[in-house]
PDB file of N, CA and C in Angstrom:
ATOM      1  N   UNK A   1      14.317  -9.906  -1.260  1.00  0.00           N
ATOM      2  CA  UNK A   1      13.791  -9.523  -2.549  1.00  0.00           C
ATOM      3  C   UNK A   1      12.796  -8.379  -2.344  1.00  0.00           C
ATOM      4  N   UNK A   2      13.160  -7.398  -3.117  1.00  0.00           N
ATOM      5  CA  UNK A   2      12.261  -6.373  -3.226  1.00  0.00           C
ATOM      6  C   UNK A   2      10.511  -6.712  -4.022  1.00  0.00           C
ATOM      7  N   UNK A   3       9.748  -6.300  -3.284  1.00  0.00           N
ATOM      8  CA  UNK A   3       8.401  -6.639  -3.951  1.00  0.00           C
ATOM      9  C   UNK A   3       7.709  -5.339  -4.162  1.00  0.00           C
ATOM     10  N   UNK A   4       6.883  -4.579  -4.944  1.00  0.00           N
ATOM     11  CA  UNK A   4       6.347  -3.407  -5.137  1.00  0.00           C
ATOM     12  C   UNK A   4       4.677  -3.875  -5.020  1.00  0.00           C
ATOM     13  N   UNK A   5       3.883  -2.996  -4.161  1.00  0.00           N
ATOM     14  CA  UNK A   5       2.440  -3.001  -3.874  1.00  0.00           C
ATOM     15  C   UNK A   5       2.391  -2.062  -4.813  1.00  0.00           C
ATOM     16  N   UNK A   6       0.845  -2.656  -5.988  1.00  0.00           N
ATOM     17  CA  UNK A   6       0.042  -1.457  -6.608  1.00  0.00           C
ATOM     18  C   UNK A   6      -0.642  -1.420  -6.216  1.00  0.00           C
ATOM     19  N   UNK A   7      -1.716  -0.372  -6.714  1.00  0.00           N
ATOM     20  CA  UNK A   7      -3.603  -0.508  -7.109  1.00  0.00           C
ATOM     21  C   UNK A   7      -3.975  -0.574  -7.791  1.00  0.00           C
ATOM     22  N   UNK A   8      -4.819  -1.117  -7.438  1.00  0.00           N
ATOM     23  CA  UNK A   8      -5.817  -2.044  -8.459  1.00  0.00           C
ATOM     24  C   UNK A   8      -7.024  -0.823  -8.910  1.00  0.00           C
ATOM     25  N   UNK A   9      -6.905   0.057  -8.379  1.00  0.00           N
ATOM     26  CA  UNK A   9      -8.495   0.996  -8.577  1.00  0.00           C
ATOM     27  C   UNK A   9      -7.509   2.390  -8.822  1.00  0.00           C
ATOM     28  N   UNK A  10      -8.323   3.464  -9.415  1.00  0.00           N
ATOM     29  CA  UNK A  10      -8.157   4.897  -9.227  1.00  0.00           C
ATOM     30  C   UNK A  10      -8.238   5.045  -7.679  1.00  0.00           C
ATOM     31  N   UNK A  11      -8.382   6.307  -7.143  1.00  0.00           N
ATOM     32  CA  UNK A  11      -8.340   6.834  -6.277  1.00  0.00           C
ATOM     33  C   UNK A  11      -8.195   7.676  -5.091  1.00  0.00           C
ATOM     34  N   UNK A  12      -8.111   7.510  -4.286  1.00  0.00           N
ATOM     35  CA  UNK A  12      -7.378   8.711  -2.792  1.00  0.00           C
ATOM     36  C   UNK A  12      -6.950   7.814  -2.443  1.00  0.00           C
ATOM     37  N   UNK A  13      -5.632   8.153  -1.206  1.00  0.00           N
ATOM     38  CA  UNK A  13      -5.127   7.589  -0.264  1.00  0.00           C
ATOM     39  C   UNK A  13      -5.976   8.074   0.893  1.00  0.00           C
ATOM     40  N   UNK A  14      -6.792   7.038   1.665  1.00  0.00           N
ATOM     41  CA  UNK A  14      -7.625   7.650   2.754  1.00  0.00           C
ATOM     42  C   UNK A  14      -6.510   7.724   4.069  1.00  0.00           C
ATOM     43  N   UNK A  15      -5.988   6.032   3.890  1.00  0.00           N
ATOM     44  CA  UNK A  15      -5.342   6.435   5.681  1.00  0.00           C
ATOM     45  C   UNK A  15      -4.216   5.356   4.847  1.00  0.00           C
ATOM     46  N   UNK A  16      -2.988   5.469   5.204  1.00  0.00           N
ATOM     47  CA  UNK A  16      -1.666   4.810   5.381  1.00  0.00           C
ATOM     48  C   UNK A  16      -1.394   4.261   6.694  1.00  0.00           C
ATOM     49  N   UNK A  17      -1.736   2.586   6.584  1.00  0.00           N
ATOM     50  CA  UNK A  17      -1.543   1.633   8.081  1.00  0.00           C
ATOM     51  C   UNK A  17      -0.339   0.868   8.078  1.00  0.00           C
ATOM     52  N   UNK A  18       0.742   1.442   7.484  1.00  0.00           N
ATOM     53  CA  UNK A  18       2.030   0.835   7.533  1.00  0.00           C
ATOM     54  C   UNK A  18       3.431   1.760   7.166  1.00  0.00           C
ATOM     55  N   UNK A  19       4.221   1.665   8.338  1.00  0.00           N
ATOM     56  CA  UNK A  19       4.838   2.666   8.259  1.00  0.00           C
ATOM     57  C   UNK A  19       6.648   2.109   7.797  1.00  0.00           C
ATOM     58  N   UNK A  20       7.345   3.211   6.915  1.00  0.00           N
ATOM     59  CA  UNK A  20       8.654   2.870   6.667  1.00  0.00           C
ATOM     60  C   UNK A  20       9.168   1.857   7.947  1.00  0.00           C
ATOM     61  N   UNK A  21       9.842   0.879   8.028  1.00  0.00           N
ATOM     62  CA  UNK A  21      10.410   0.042   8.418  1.00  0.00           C
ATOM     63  C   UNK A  21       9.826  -0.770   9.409  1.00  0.00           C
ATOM     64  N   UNK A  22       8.001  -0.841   9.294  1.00  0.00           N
ATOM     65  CA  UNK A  22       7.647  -1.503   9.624  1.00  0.00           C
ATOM     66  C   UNK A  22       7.299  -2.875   9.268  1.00  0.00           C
ATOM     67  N   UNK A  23       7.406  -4.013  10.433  1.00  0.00           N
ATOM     68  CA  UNK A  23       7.294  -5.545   9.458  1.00  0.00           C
ATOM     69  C   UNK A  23       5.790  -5.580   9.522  1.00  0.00           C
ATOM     70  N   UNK A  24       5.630  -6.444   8.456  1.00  0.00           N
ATOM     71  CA  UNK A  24       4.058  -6.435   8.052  1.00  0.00           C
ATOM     72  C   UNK A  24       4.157  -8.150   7.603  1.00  0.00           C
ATOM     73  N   UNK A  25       3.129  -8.390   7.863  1.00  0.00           N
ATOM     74  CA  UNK A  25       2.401 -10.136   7.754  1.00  0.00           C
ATOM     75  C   UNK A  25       1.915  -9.869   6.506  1.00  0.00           C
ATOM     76  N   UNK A  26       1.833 -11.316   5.533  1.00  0.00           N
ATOM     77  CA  UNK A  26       1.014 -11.361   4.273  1.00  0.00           C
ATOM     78  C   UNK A  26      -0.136 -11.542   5.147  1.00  0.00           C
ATOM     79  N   UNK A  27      -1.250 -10.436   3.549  1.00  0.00           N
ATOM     80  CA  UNK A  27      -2.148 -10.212   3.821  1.00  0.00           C
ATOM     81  C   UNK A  27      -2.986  -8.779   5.059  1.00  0.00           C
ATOM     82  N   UNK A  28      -1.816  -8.392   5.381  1.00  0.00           N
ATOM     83  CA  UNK A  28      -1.841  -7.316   5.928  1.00  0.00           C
ATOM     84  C   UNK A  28      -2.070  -6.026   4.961  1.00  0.00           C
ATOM     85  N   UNK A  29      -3.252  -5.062   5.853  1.00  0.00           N
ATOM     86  CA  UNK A  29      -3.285  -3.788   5.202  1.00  0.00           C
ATOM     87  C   UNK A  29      -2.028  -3.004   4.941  1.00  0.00           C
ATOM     88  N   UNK A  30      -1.262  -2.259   3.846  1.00  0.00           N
ATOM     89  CA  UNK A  30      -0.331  -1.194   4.078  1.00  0.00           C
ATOM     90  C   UNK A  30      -1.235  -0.083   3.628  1.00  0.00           C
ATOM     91  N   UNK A  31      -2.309   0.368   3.315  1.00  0.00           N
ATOM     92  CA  UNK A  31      -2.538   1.483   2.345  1.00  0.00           C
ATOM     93  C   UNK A  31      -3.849   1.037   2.235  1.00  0.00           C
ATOM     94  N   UNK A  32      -5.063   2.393   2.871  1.00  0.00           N
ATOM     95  CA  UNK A  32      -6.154   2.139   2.372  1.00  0.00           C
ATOM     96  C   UNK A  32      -6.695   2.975   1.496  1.00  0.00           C
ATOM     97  N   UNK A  33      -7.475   2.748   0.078  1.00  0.00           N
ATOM     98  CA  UNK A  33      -7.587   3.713  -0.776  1.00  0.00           C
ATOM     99  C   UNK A  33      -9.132   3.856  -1.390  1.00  0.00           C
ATOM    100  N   UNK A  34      -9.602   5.178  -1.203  1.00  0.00           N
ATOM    101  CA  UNK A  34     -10.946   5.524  -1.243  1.00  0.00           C
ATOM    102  C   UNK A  34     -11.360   5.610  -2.493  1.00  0.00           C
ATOM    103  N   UNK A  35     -12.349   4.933  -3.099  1.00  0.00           N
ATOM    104  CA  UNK A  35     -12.673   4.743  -4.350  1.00  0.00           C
ATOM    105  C   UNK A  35     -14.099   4.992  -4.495  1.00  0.00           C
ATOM    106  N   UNK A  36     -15.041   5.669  -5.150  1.00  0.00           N
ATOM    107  CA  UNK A  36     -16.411   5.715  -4.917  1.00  0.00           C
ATOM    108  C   UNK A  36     -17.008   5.309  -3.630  1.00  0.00           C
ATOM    109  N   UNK A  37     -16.948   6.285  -2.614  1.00  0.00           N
ATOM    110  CA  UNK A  37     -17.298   6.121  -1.271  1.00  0.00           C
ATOM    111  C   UNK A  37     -17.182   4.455  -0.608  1.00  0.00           C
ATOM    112  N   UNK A  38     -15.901   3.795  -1.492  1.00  0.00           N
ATOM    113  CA  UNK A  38     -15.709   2.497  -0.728  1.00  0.00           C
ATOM    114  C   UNK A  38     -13.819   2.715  -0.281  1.00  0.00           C
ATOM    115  N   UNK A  39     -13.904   2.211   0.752  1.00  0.00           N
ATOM    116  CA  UNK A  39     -12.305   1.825   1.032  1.00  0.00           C
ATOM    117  C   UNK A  39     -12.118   0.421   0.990  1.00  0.00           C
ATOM    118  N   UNK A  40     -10.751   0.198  -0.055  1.00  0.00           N
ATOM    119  CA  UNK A  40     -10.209  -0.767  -0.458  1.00  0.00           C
ATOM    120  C   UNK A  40      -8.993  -1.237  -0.122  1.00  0.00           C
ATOM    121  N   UNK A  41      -8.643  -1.882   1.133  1.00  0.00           N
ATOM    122  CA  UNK A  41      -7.676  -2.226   1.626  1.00  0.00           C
ATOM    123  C   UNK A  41      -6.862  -2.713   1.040  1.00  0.00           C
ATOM    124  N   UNK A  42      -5.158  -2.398   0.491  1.00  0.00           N
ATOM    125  CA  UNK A  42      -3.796  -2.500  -0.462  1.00  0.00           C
ATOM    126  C   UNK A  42      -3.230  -3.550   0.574  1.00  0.00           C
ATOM    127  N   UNK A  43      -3.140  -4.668   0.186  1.00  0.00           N
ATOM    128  CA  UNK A  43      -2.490  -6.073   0.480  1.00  0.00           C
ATOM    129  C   UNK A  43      -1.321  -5.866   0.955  1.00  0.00           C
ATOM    130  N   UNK A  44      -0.275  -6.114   1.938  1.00  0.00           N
ATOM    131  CA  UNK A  44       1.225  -6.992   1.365  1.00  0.00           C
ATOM    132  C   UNK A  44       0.416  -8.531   0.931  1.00  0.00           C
ATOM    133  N   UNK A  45       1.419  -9.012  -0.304  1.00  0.00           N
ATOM    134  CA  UNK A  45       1.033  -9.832  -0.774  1.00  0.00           C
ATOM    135  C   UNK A  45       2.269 -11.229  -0.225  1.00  0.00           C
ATOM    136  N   UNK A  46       3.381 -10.832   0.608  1.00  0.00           N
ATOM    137  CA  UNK A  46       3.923 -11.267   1.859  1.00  0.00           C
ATOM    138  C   UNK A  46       4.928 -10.893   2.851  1.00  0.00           C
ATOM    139  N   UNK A  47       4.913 -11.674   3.630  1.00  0.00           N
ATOM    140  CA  UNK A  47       5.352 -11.428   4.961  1.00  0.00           C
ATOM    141  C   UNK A  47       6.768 -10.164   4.721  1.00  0.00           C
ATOM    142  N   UNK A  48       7.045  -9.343   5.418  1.00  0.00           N
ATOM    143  CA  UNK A  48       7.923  -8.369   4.825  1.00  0.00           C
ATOM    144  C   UNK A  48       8.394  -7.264   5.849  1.00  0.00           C
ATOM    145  N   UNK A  49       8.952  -6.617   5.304  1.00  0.00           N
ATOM    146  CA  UNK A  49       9.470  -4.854   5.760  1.00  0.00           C
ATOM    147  C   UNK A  49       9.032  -3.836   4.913  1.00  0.00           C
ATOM    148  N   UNK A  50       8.589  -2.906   5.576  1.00  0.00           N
ATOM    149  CA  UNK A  50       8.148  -1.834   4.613  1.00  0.00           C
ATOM    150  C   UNK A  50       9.641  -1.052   4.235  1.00  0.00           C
ATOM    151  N   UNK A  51       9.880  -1.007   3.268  1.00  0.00           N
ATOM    152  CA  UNK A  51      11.012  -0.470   2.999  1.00  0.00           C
ATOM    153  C   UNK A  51      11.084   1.170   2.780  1.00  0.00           C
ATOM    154  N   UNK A  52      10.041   1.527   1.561  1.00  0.00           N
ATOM    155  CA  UNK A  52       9.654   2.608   1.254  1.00  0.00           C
ATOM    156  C   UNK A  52       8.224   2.985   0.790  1.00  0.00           C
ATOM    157  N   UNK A  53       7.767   4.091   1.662  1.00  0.00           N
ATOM    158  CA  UNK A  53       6.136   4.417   0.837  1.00  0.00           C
ATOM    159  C   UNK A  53       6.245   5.397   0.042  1.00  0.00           C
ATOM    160  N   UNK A  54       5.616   5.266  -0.776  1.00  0.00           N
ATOM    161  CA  UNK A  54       5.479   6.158  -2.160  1.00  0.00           C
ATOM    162  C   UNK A  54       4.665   7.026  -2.319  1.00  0.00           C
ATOM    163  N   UNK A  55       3.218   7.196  -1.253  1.00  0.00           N
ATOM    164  CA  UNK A  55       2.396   8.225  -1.436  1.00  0.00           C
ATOM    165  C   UNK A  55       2.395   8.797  -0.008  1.00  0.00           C
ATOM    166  N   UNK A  56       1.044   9.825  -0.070  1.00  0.00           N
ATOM    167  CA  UNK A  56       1.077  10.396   1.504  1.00  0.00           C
ATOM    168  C   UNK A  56      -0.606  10.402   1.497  1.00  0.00           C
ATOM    169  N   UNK A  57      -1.048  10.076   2.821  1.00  0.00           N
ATOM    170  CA  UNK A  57      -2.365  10.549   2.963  1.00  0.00           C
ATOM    171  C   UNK A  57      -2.589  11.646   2.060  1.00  0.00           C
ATOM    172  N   UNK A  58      -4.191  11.678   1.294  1.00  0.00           N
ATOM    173  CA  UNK A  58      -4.348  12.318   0.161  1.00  0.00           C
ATOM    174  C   UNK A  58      -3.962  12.574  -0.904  1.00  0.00           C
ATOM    175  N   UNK A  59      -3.083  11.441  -1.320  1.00  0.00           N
ATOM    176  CA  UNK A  59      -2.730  11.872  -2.747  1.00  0.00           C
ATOM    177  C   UNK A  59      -3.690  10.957  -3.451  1.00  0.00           C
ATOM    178  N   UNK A  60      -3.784  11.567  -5.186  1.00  0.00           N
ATOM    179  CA  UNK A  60      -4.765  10.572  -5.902  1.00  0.00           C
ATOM    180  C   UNK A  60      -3.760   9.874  -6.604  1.00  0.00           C
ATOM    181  N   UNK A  61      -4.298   8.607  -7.069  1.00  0.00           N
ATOM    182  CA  UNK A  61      -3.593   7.882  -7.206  1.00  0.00           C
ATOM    183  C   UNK A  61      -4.607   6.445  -8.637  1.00  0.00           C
ATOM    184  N   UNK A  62      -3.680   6.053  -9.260  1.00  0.00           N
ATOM    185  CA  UNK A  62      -4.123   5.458 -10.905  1.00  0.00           C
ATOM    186  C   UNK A  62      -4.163   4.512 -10.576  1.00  0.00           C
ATOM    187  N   UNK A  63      -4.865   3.636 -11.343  1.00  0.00           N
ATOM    188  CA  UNK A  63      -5.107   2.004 -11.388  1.00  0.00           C
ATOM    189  C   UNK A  63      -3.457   2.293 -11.894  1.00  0.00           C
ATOM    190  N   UNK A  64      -2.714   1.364 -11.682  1.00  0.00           N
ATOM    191  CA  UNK A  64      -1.394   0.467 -11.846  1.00  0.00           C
ATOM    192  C   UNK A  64      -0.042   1.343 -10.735  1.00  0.00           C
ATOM    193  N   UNK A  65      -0.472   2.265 -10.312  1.00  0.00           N
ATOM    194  CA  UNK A  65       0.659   3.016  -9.313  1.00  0.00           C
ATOM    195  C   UNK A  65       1.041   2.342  -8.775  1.00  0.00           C
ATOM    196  N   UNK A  66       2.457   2.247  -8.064  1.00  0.00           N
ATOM    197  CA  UNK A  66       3.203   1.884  -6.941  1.00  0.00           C
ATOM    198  C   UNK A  66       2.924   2.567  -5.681  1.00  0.00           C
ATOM    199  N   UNK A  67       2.818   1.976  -4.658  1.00  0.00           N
ATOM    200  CA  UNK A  67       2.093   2.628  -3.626  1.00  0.00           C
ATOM    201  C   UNK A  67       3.040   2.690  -2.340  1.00  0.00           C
ATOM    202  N   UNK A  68       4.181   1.540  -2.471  1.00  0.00           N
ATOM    203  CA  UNK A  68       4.671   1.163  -1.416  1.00  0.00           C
ATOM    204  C   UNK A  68       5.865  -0.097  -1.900  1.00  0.00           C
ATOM    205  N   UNK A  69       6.942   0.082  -1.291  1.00  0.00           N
ATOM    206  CA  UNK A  69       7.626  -1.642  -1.922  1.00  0.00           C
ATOM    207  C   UNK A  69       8.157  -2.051  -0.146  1.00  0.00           C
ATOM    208  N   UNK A  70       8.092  -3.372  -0.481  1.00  0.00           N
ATOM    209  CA  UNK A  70       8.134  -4.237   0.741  1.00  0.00           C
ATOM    210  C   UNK A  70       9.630  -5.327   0.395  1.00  0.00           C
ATOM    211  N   UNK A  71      10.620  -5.457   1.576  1.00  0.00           N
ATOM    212  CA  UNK A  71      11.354  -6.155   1.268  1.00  0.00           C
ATOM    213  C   UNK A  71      10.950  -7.576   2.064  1.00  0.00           C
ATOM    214  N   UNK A  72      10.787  -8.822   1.192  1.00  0.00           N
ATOM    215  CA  UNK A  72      10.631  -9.785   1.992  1.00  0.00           C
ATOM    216  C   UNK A  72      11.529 -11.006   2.029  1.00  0.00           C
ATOM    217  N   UNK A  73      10.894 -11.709   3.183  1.00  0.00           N
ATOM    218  CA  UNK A  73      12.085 -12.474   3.920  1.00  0.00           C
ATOM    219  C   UNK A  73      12.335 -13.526   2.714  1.00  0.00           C
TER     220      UNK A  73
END
């Protein structure tokens, strides 16, 4: 089943810690995103494959964007 990561905040993409077809653990960082001099670490919300990322370091990015979708087991 396909699952889609948003955000929860406006923002930047500071650093991207998960890469296309990498497996990722729930609760794992994929996407960290800079919000008023705080970084806010983007969940998998579970255990998974990164299937496809949707942004690139530095892009800005809206409260409700898709950031990333994860296929999980």
């Amino acid at each position: 089943m396909n699952v889609t990561i948003e955000t929860a905040v406006s923002g930047v993409v500071w650093k991207i810690t998960a890469q296309a077809g990498e497996r990722v653990a729930a609760e794992q960082p994929v996407v960290i995103i800079e919000c008023m001099k705080m970084e806010i670490p983007l969940l998998a919300a579970e255990a998974g494959t990164v299937r496809e990322l949707l942004v690139a370091e530095g892009d800005l990015v809206a409260e409700g964007d898709a950031i990333a979708v994860l296929v999980t087991d």
